[in-house]
PDB file of N, CA and C in Angstrom:
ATOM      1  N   UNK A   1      75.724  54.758 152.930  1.00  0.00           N
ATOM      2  CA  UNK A   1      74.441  54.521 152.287  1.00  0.00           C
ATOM      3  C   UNK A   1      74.126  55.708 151.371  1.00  0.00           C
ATOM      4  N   UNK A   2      73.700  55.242 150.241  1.00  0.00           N
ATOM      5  CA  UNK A   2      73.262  56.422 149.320  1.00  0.00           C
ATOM      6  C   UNK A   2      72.053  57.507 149.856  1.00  0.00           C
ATOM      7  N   UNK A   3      72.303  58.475 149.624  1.00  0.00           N
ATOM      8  CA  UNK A   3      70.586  59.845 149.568  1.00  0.00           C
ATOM      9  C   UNK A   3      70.121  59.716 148.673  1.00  0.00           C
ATOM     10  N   UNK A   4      68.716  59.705 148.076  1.00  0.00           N
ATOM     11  CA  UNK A   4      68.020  59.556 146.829  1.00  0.00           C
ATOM     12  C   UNK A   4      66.996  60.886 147.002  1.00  0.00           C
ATOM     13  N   UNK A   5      66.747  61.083 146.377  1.00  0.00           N
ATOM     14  CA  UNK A   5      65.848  62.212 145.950  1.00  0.00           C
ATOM     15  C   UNK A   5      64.479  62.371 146.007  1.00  0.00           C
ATOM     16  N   UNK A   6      63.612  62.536 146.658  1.00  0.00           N
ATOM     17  CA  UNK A   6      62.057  62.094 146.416  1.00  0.00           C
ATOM     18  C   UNK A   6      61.241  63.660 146.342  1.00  0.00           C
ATOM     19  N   UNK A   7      60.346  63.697 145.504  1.00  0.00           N
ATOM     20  CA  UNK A   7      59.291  64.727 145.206  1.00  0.00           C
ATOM     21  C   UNK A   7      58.097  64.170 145.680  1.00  0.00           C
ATOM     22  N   UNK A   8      57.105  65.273 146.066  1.00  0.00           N
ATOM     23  CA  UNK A   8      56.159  65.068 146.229  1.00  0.00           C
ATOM     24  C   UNK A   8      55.041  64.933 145.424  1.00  0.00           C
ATOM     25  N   UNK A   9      53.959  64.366 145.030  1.00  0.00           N
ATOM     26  CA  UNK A   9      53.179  64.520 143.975  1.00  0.00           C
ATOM     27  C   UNK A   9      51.917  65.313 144.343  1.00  0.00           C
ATOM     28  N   UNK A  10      51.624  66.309 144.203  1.00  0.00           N
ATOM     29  CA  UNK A  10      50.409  67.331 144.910  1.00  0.00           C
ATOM     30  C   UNK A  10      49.367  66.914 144.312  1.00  0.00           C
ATOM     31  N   UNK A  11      48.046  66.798 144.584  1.00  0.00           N
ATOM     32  CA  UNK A  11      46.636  66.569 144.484  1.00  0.00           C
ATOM     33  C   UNK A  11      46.052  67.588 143.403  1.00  0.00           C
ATOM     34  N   UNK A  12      46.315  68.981 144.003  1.00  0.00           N
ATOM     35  CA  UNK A  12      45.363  70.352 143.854  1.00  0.00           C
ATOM     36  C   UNK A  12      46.177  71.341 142.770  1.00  0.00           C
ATOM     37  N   UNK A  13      47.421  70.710 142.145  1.00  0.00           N
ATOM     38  CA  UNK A  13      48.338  71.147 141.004  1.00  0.00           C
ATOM     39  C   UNK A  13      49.035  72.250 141.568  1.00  0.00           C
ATOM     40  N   UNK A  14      49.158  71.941 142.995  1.00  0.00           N
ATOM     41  CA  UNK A  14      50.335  72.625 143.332  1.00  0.00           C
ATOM     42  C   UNK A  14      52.084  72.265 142.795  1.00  0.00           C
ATOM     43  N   UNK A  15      52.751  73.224 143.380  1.00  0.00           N
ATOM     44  CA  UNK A  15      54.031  72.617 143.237  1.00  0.00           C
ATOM     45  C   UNK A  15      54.621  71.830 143.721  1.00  0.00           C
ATOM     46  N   UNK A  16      55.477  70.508 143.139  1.00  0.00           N
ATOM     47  CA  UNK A  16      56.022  69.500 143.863  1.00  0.00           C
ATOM     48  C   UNK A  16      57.141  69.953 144.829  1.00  0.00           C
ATOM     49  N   UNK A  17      57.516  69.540 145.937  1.00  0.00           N
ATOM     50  CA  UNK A  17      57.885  69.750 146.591  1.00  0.00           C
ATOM     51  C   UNK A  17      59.207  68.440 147.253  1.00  0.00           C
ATOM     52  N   UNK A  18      60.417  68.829 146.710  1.00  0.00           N
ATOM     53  CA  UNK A  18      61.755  67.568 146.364  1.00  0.00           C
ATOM     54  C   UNK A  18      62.040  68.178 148.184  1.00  0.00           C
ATOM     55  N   UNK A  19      62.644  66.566 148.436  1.00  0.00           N
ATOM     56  CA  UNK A  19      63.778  65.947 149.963  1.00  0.00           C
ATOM     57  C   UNK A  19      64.111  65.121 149.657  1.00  0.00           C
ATOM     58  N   UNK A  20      65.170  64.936 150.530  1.00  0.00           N
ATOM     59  CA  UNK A  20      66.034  64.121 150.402  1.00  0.00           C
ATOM     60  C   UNK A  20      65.978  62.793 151.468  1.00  0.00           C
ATOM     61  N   UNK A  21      66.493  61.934 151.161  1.00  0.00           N
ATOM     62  CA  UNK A  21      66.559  60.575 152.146  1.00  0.00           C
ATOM     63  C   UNK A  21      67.350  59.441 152.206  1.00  0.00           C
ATOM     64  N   UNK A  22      68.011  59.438 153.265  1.00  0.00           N
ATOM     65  CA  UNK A  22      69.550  58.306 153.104  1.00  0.00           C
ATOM     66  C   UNK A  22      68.718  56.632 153.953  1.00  0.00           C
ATOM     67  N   UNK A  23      69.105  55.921 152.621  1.00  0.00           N
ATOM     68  CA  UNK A  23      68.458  54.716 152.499  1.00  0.00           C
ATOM     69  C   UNK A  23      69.540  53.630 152.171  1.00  0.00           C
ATOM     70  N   UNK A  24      69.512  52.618 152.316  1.00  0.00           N
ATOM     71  CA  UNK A  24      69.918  51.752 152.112  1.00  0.00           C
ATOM     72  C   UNK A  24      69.462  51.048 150.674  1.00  0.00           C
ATOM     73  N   UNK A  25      70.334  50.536 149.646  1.00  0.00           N
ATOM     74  CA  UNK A  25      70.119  50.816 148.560  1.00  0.00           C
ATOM     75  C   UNK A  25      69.209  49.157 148.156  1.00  0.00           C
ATOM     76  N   UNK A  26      69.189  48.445 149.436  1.00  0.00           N
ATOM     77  CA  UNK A  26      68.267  46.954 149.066  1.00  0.00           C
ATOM     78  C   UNK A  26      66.461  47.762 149.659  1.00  0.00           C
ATOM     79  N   UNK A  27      66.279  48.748 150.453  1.00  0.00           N
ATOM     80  CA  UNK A  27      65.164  49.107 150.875  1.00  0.00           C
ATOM     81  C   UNK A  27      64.048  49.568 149.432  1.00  0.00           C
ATOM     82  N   UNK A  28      62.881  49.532 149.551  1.00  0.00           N
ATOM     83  CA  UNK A  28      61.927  49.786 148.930  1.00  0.00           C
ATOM     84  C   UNK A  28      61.905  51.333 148.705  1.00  0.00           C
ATOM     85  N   UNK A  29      61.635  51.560 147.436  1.00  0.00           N
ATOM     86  CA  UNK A  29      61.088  53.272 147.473  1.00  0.00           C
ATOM     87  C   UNK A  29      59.806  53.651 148.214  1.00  0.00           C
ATOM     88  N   UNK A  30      59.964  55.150 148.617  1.00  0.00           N
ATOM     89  CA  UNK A  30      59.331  55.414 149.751  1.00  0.00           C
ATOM     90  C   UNK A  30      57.734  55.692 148.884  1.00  0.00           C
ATOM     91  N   UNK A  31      56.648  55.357 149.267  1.00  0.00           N
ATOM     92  CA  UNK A  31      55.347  55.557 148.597  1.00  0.00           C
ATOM     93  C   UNK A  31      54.871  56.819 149.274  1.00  0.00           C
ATOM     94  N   UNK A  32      54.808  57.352 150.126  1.00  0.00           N
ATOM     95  CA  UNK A  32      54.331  58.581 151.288  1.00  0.00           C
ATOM     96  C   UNK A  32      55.546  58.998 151.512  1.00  0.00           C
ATOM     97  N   UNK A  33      55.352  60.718 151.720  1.00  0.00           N
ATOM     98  CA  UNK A  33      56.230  61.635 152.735  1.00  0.00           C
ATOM     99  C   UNK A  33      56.529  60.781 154.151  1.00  0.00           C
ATOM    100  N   UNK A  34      57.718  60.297 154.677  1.00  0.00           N
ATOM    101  CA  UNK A  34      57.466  60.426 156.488  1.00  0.00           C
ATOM    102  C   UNK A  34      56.979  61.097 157.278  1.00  0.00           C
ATOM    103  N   UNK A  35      56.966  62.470 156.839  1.00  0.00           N
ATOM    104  CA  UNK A  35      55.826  62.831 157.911  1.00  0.00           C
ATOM    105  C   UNK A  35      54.554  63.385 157.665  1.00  0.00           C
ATOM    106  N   UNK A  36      54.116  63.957 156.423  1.00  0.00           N
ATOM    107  CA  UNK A  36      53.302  64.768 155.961  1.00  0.00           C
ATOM    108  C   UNK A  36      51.963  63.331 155.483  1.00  0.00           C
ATOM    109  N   UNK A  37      52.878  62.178 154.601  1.00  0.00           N
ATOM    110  CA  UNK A  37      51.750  61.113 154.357  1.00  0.00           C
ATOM    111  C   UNK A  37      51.134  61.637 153.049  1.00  0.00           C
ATOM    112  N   UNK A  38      52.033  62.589 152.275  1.00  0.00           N
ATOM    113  CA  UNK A  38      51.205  62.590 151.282  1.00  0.00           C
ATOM    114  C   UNK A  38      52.057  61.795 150.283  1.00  0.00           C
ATOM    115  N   UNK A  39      51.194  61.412 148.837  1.00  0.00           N
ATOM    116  CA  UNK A  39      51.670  60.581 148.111  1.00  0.00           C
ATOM    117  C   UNK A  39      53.397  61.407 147.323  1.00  0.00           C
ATOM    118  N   UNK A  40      54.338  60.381 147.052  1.00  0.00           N
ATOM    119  CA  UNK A  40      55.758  60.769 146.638  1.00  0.00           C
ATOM    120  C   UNK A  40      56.144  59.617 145.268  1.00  0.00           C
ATOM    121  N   UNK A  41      57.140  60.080 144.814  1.00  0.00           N
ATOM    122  CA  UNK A  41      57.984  59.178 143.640  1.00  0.00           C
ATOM    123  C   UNK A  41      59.619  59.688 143.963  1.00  0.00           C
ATOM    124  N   UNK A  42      60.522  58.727 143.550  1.00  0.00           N
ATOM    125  CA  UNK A  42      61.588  58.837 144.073  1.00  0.00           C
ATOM    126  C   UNK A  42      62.281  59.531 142.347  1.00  0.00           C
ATOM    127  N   UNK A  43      63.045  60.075 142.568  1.00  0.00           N
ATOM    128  CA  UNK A  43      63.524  61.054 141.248  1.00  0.00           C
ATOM    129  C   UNK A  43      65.094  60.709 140.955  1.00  0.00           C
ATOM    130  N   UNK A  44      65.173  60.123 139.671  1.00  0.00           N
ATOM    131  CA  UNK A  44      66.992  59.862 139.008  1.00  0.00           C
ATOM    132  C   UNK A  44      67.235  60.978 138.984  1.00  0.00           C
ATOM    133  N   UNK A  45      68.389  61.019 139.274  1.00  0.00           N
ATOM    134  CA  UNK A  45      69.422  62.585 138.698  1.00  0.00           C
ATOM    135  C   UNK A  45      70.697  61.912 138.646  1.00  0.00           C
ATOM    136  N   UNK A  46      71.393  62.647 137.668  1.00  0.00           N
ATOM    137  CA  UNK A  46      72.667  62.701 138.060  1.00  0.00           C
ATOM    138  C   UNK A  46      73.221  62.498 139.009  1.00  0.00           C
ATOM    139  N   UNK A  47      74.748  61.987 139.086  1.00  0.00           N
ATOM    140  CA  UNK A  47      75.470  61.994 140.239  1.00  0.00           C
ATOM    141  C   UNK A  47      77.080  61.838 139.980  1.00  0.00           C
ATOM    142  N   UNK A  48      77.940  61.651 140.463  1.00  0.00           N
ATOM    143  CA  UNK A  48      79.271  61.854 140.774  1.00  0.00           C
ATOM    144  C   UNK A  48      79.726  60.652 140.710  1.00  0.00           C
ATOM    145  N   UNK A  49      79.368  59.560 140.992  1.00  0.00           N
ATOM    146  CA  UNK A  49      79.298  58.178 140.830  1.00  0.00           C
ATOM    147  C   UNK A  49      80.645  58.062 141.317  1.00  0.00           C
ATOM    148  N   UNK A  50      81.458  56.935 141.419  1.00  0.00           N
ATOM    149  CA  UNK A  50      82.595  56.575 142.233  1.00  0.00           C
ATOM    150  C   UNK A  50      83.916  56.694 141.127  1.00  0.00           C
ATOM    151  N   UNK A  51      84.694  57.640 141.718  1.00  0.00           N
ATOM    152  CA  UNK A  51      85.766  58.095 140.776  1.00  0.00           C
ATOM    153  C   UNK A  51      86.947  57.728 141.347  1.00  0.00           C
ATOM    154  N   UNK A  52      87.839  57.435 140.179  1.00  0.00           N
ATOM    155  CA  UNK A  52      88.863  56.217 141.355  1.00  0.00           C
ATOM    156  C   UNK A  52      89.902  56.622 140.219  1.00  0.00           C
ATOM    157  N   UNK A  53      91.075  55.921 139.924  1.00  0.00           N
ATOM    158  CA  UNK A  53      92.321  56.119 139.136  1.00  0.00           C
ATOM    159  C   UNK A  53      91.889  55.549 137.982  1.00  0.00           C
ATOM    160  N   UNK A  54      92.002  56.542 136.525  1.00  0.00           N
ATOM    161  CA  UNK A  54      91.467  55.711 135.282  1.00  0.00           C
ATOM    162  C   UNK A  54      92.275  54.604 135.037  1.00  0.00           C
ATOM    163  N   UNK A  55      91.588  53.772 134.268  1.00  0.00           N
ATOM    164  CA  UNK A  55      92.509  52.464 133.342  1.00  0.00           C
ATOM    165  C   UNK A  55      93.040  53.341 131.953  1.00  0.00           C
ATOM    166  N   UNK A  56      94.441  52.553 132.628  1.00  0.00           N
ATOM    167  CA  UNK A  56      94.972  52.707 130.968  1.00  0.00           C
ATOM    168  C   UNK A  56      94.906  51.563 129.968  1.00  0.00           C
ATOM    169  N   UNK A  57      94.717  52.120 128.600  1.00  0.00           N
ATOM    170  CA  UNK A  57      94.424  51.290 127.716  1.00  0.00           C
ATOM    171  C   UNK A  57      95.963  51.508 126.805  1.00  0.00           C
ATOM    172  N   UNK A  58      96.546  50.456 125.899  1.00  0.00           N
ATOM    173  CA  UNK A  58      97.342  50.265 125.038  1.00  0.00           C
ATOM    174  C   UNK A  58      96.505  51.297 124.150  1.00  0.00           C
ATOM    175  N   UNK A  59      97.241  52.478 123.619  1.00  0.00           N
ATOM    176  CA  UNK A  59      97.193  52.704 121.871  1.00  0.00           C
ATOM    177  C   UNK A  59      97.943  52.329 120.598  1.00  0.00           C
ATOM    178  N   UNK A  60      98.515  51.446 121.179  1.00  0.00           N
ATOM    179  CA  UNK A  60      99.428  50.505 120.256  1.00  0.00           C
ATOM    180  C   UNK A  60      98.664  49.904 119.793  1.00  0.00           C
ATOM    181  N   UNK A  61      98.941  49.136 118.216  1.00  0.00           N
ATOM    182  CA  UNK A  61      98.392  48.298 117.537  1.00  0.00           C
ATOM    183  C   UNK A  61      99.479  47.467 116.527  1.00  0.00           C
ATOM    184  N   UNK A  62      98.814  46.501 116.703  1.00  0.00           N
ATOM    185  CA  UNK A  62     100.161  45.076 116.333  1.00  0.00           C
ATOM    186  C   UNK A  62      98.986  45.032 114.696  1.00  0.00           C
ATOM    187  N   UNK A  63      99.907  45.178 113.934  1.00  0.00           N
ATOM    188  CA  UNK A  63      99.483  45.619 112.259  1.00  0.00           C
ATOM    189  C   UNK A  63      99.408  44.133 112.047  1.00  0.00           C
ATOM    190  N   UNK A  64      99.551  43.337 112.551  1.00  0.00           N
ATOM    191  CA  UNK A  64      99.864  42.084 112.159  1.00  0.00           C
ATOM    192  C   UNK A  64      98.865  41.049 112.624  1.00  0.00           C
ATOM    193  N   UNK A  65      98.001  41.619 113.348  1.00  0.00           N
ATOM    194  CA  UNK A  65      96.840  40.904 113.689  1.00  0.00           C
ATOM    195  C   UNK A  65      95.707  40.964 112.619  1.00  0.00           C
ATOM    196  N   UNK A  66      94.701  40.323 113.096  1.00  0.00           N
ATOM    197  CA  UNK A  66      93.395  40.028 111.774  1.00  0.00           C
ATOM    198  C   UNK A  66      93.146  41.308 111.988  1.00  0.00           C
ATOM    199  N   UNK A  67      93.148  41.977 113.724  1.00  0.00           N
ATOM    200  CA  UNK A  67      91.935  42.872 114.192  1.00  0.00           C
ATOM    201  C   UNK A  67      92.489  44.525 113.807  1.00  0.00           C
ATOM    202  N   UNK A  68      93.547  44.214 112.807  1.00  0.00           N
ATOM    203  CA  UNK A  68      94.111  45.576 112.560  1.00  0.00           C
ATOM    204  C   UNK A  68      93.352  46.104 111.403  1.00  0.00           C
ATOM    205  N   UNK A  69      92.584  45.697 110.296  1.00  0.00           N
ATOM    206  CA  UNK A  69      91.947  45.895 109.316  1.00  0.00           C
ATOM    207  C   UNK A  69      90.979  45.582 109.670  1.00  0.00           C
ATOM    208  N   UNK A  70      90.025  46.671 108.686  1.00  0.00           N
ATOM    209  CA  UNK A  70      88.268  46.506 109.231  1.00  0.00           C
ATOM    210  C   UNK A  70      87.630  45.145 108.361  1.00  0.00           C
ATOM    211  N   UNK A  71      88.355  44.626 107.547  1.00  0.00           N
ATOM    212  CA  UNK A  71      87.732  43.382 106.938  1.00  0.00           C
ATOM    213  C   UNK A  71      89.051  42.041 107.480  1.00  0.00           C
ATOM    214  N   UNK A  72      89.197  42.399 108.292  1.00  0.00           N
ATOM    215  CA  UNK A  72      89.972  41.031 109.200  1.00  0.00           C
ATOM    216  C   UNK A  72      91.044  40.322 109.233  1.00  0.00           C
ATOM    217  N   UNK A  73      91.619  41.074 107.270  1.00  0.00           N
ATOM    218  CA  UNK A  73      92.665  40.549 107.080  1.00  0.00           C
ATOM    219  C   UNK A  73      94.392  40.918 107.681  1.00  0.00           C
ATOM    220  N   UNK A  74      94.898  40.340 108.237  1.00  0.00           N
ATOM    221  CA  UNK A  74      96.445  41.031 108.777  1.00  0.00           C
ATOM    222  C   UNK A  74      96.891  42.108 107.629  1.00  0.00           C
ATOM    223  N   UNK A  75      97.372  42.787 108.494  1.00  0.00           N
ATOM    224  CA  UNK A  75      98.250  43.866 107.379  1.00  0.00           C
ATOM    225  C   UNK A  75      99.584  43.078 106.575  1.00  0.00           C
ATOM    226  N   UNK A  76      99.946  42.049 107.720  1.00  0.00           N
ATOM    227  CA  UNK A  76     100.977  40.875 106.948  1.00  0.00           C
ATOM    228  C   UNK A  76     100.248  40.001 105.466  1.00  0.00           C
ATOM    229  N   UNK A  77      99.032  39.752 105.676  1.00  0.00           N
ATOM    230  CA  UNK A  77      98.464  38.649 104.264  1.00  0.00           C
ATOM    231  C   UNK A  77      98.712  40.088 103.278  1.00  0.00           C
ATOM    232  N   UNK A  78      97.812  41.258 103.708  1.00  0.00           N
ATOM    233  CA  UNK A  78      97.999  42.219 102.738  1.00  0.00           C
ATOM    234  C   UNK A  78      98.845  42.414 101.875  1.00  0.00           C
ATOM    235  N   UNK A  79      99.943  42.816 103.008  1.00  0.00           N
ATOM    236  CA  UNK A  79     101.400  43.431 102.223  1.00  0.00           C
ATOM    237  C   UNK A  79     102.415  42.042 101.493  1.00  0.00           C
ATOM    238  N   UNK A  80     101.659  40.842 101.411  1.00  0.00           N
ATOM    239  CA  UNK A  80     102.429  39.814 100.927  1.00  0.00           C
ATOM    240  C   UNK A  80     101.536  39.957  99.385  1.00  0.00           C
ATOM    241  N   UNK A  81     100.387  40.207  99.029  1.00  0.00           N
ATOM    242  CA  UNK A  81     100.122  40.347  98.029  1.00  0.00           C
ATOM    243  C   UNK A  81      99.416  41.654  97.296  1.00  0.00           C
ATOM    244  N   UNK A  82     100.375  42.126  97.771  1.00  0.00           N
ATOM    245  CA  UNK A  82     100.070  43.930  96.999  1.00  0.00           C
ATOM    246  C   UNK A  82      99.802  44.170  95.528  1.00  0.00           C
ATOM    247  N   UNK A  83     100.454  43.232  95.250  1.00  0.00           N
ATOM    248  CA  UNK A  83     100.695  43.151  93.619  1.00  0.00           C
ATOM    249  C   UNK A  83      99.556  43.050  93.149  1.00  0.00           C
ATOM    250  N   UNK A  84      98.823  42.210  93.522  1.00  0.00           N
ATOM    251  CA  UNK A  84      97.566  41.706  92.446  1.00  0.00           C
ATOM    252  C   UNK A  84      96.407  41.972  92.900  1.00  0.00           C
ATOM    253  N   UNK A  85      96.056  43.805  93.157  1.00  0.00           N
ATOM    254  CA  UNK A  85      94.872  44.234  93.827  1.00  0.00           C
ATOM    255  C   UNK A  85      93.697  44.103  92.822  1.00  0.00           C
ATOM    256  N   UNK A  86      92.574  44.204  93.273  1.00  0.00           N
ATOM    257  CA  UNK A  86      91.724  44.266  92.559  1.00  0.00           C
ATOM    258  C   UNK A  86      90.511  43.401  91.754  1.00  0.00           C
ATOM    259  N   UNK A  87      91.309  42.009  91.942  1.00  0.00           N
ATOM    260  CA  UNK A  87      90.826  40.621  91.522  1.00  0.00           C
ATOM    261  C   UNK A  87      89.623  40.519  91.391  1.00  0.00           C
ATOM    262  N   UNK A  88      89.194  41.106  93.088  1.00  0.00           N
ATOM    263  CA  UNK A  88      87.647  40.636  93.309  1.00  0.00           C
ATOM    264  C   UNK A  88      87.262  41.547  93.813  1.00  0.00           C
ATOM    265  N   UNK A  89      85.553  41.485  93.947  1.00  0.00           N
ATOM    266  CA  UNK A  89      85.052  42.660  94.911  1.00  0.00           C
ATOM    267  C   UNK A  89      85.165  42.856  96.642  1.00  0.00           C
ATOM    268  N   UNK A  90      84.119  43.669  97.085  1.00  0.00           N
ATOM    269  CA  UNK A  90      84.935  43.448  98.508  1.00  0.00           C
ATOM    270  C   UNK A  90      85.121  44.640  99.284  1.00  0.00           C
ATOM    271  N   UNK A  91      85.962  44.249  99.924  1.00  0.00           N
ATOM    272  CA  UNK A  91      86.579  45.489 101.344  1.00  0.00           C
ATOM    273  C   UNK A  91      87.773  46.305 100.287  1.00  0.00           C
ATOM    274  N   UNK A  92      87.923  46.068  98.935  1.00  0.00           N
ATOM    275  CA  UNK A  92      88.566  46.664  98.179  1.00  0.00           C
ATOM    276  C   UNK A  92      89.919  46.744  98.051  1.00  0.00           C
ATOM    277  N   UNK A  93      90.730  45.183  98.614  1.00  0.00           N
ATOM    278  CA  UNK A  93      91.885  44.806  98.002  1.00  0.00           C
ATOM    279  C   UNK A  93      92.004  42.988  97.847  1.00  0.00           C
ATOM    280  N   UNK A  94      90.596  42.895  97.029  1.00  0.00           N
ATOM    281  CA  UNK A  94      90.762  41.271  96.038  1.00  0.00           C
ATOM    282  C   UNK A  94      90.213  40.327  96.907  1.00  0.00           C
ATOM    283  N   UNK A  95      89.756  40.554  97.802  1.00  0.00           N
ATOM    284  CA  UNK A  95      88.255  39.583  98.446  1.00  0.00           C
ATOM    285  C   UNK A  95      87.536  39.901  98.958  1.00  0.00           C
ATOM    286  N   UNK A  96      86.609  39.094  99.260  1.00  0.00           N
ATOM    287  CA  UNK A  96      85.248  39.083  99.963  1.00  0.00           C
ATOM    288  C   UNK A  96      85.411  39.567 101.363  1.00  0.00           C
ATOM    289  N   UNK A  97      85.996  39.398 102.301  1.00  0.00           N
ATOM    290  CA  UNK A  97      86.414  39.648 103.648  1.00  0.00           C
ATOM    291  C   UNK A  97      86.014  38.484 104.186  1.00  0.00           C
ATOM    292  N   UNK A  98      85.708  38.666 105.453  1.00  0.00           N
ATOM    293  CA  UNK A  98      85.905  37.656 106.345  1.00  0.00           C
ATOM    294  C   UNK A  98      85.154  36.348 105.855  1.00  0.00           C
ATOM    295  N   UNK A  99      83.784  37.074 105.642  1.00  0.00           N
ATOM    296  CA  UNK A  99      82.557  35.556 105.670  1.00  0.00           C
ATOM    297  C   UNK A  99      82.977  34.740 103.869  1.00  0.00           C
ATOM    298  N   UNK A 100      83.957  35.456 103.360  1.00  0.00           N
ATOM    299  CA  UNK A 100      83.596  35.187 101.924  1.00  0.00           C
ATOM    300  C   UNK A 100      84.918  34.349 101.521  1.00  0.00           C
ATOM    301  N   UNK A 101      84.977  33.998 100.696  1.00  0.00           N
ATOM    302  CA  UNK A 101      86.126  33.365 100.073  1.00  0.00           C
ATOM    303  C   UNK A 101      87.549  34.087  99.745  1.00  0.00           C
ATOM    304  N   UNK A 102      88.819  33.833 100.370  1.00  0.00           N
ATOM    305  CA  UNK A 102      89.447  34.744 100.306  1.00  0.00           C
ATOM    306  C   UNK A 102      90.792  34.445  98.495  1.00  0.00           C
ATOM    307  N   UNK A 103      90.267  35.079  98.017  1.00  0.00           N
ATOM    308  CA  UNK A 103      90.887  34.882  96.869  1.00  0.00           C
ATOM    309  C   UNK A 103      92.550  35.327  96.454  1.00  0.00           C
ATOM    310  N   UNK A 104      92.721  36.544  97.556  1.00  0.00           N
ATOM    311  CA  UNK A 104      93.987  36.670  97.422  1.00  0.00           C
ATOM    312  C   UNK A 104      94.842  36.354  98.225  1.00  0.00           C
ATOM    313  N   UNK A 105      94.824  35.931  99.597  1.00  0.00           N
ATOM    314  CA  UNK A 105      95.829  35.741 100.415  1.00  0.00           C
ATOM    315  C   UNK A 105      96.115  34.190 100.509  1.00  0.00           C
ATOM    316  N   UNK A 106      94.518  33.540 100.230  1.00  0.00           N
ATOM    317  CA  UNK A 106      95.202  31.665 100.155  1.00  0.00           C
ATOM    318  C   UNK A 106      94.677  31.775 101.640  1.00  0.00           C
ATOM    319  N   UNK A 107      93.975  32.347 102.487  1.00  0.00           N
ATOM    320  CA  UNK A 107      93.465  31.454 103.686  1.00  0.00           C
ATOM    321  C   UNK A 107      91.731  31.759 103.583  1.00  0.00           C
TER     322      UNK A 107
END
């Protein structure tokens, strides 16, 4: 079961006064000290959280997908029409990108 953190909230602008308390994490926050009865708020902090074996991710990238260029087109439609840059405006090799009409590759 988790410990959570609780401060006290003082009346007379004294200083708050932090304990600790191992709770069950479906239970209600505590409104009163347990024993003192004076009014409390329960306090986020940081924590350590559950650390386990990272995931590995691929840094590979397949040039040949849409998702290899930031305007969607394969690096394959690209490099099939290198020749005739410039046509149109754009992501700055002869179309519109995704939402727009693609003028140089034919899809």
């Amino acid at each position: 079961m988790p410990t959570y953190i609780y401060e006290s909230i003082p009346e007379d602008g004294a200083a708050p006064r932090r304990f600790e308390v191992v709770q069950s994490m479906n239970d209600r926050p505590l409104e009163t000290h347990p024993e003192t009865g004076e009014p409390v708020r329960r306090i986020i902090t940081g924590g350590l959280g559950i650390k386990g074996k990272p995931i590995r991710r691929s840094t590979e990238v397949n040039k040949s997908l849409a998702a290899a260029t930031p305007c969607g087109c394969s690096r394959t439609a690209l490099a099939e029409t290198a020749g005739a840059r410039g046509r149109a405006s754009g992501c700055g090799h002869g179309h519109r990108g995704r939402t727009g009409a693609h003028r140089r590759h034919g899809h």
